[in-house]
N, C-alpha and C. Protein backbone atom coordinates (compact mmCIF):
# COMPACT_ATOMS: atom_id res chain seq x y z
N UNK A 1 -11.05 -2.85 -22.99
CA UNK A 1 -10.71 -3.63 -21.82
C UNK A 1 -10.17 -4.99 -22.26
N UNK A 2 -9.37 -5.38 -21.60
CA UNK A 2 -8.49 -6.95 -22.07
C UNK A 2 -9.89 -8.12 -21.50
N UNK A 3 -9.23 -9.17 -22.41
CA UNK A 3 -10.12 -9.95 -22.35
C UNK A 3 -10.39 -10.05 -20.72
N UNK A 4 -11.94 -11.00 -20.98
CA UNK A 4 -12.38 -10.94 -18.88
C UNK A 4 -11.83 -12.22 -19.09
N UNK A 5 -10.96 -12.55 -17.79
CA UNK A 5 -10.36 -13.92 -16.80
C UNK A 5 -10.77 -14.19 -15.53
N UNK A 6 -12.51 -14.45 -15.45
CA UNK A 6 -12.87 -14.78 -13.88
C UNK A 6 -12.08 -15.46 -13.12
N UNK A 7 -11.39 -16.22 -13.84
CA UNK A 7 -10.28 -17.33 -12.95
C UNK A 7 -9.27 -16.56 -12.20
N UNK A 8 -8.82 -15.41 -12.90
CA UNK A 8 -7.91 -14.26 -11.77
C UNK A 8 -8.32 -13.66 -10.55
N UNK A 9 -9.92 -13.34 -11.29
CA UNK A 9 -10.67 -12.85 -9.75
C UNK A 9 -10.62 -13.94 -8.49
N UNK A 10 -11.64 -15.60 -9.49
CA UNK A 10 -11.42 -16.14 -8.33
C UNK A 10 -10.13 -16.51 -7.34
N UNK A 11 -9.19 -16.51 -8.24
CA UNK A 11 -7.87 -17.03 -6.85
C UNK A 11 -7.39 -16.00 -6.57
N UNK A 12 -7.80 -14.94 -7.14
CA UNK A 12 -7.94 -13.42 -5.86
C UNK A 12 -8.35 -13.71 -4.78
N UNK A 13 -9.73 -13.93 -4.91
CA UNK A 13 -10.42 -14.19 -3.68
C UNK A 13 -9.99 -15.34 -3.30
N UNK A 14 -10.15 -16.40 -3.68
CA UNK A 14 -9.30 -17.12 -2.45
C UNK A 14 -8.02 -17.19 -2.20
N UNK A 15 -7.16 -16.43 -2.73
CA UNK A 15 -6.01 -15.93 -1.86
C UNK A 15 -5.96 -14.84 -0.53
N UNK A 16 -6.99 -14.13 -0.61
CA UNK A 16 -7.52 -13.00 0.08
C UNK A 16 -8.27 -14.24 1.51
N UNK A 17 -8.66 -15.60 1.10
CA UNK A 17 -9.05 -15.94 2.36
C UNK A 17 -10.29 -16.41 2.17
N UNK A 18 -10.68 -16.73 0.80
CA UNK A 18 -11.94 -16.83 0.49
C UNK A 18 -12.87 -16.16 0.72
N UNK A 19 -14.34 -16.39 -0.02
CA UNK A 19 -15.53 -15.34 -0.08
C UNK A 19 -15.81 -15.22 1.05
N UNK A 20 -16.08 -15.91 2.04
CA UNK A 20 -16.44 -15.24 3.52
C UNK A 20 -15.47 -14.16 3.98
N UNK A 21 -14.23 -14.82 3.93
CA UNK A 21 -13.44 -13.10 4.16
C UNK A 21 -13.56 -11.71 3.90
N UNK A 22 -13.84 -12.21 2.17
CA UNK A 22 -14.13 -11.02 1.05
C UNK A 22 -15.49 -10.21 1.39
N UNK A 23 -16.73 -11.11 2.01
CA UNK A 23 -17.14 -10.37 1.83
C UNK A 23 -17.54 -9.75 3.34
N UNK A 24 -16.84 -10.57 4.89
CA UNK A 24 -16.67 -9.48 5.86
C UNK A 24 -16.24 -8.34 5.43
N UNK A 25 -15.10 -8.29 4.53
CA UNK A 25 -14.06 -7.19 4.35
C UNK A 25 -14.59 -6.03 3.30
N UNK A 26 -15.78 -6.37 2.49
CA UNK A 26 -16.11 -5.30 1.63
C UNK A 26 -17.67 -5.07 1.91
N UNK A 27 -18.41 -5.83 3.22
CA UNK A 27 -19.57 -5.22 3.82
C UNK A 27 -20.84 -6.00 2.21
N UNK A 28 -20.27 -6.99 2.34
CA UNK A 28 -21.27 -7.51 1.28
C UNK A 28 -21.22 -8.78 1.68
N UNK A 29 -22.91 -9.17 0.88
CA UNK A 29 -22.90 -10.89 1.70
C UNK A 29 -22.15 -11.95 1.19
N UNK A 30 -21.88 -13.21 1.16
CA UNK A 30 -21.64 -14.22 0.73
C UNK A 30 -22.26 -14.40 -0.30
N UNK A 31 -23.11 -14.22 -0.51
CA UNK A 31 -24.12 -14.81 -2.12
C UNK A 31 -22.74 -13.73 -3.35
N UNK A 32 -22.99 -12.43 -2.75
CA UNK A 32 -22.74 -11.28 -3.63
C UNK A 32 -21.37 -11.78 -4.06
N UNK A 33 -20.22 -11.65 -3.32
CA UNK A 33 -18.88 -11.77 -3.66
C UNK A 33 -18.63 -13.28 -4.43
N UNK A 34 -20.08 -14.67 -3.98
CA UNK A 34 -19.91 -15.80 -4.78
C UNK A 34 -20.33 -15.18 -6.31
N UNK A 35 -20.95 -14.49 -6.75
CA UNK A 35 -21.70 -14.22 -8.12
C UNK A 35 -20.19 -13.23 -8.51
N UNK A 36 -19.46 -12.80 -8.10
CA UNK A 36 -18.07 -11.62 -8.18
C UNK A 36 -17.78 -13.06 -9.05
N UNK A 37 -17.38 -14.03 -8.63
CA UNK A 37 -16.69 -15.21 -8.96
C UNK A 37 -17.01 -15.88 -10.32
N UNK A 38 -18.38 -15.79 -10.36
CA UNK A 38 -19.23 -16.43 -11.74
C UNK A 38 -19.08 -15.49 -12.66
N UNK A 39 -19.45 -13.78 -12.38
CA UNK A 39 -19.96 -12.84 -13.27
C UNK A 39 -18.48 -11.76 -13.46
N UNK A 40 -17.54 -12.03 -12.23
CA UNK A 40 -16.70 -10.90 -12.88
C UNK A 40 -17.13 -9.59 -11.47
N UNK A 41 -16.26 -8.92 -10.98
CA UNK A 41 -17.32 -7.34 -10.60
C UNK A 41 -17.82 -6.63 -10.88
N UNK A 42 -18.64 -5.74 -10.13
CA UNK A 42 -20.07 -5.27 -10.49
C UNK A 42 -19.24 -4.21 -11.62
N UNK A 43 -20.07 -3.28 -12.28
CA UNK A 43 -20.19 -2.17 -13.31
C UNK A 43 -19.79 -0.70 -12.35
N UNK A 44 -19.91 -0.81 -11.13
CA UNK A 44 -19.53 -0.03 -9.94
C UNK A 44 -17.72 0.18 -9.85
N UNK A 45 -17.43 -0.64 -10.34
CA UNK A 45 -16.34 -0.61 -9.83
C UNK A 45 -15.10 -0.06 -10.71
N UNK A 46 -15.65 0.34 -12.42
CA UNK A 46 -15.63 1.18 -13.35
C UNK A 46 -16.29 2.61 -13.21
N UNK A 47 -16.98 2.61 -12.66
CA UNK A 47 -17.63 3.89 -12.50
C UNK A 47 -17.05 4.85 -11.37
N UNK A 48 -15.95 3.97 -10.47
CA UNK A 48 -15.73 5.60 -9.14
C UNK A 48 -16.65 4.65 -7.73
N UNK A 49 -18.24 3.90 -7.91
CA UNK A 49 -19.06 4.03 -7.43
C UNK A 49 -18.23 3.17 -5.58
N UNK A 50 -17.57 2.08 -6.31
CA UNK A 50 -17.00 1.18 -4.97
C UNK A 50 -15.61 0.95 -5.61
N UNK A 51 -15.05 -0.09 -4.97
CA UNK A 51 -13.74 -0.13 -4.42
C UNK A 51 -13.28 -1.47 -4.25
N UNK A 52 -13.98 -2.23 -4.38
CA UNK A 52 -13.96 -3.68 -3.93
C UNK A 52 -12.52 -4.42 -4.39
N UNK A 53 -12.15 -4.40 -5.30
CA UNK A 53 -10.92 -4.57 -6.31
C UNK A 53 -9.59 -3.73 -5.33
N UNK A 54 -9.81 -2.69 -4.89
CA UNK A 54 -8.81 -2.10 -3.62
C UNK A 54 -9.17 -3.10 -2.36
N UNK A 55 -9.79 -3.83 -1.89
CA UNK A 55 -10.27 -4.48 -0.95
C UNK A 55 -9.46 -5.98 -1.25
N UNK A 56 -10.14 -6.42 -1.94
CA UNK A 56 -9.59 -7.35 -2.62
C UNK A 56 -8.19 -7.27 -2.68
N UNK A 57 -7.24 -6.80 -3.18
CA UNK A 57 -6.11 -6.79 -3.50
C UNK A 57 -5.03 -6.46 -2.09
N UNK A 58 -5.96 -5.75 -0.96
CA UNK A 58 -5.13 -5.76 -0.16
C UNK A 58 -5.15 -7.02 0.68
N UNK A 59 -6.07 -7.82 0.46
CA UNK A 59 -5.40 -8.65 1.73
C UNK A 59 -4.80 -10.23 1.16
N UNK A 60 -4.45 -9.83 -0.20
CA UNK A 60 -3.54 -11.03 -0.48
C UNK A 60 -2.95 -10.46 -1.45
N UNK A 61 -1.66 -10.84 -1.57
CA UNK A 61 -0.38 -9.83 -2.45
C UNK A 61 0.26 -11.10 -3.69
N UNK A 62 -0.47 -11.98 -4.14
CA UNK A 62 -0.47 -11.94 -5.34
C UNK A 62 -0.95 -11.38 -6.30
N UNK A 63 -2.14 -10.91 -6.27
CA UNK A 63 -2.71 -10.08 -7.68
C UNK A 63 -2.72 -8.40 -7.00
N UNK A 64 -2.76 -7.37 -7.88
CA UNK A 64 -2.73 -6.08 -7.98
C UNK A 64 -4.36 -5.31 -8.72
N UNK A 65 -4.51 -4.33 -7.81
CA UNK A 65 -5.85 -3.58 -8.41
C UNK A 65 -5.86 -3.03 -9.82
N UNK A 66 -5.11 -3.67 -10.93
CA UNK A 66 -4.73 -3.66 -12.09
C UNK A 66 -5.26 -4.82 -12.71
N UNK A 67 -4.53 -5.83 -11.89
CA UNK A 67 -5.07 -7.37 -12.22
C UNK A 67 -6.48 -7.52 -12.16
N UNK A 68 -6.86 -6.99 -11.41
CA UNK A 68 -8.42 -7.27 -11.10
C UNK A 68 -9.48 -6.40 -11.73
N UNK A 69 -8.75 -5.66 -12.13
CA UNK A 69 -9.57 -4.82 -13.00
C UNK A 69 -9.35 -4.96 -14.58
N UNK A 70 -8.14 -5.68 -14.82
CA UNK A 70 -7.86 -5.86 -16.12
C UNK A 70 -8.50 -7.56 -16.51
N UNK A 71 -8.62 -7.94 -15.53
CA UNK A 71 -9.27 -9.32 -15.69
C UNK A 71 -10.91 -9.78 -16.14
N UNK A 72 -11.68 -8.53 -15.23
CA UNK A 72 -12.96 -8.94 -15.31
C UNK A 72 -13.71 -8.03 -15.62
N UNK A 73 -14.94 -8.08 -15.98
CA UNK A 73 -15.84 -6.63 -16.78
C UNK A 73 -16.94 -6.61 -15.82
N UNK A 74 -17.84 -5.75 -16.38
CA UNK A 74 -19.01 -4.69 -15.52
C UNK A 74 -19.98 -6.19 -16.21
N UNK A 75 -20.55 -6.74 -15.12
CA UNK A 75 -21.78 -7.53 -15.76
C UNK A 75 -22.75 -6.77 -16.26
């Protein structure tokens, strides 16, 4: 996996509208999608298990579910 760049995730998310958006939009709280920001996304999201990174990516069209997955690792 390429090096992790939390900094891609975060202006993911706040291009997407920030973490309150993010996390109406992926059914997770505010704490959760703030720790996305610190730690990178979950280990789920390598595994099949969620999707969040497809969530993410659709509602702001600078970064791609490539970007976001090539950016950050499984805490």
């Amino acid at each position: 996996m390429p090096p992790m760049s939390k900094s891609t995730l975060k202006q993911a998310i706040s291009e997407a509208g920030g973490i309150k958006a993010v996390s109406l939009a992926t059914g997770k709280s505010y704490e959760a999608v703030r720790k996305w920001t610190k730690n990178g996304l979950p280990r789920t999201e390598w595994t099949g298990e969620t999707q969040y990174s497809v969530v993410i990516a659709s509602l702001q069209n600078q970064y791609t579910v490539d970007d976001l997955l090539g950016s950050t690792r499984a805490a």
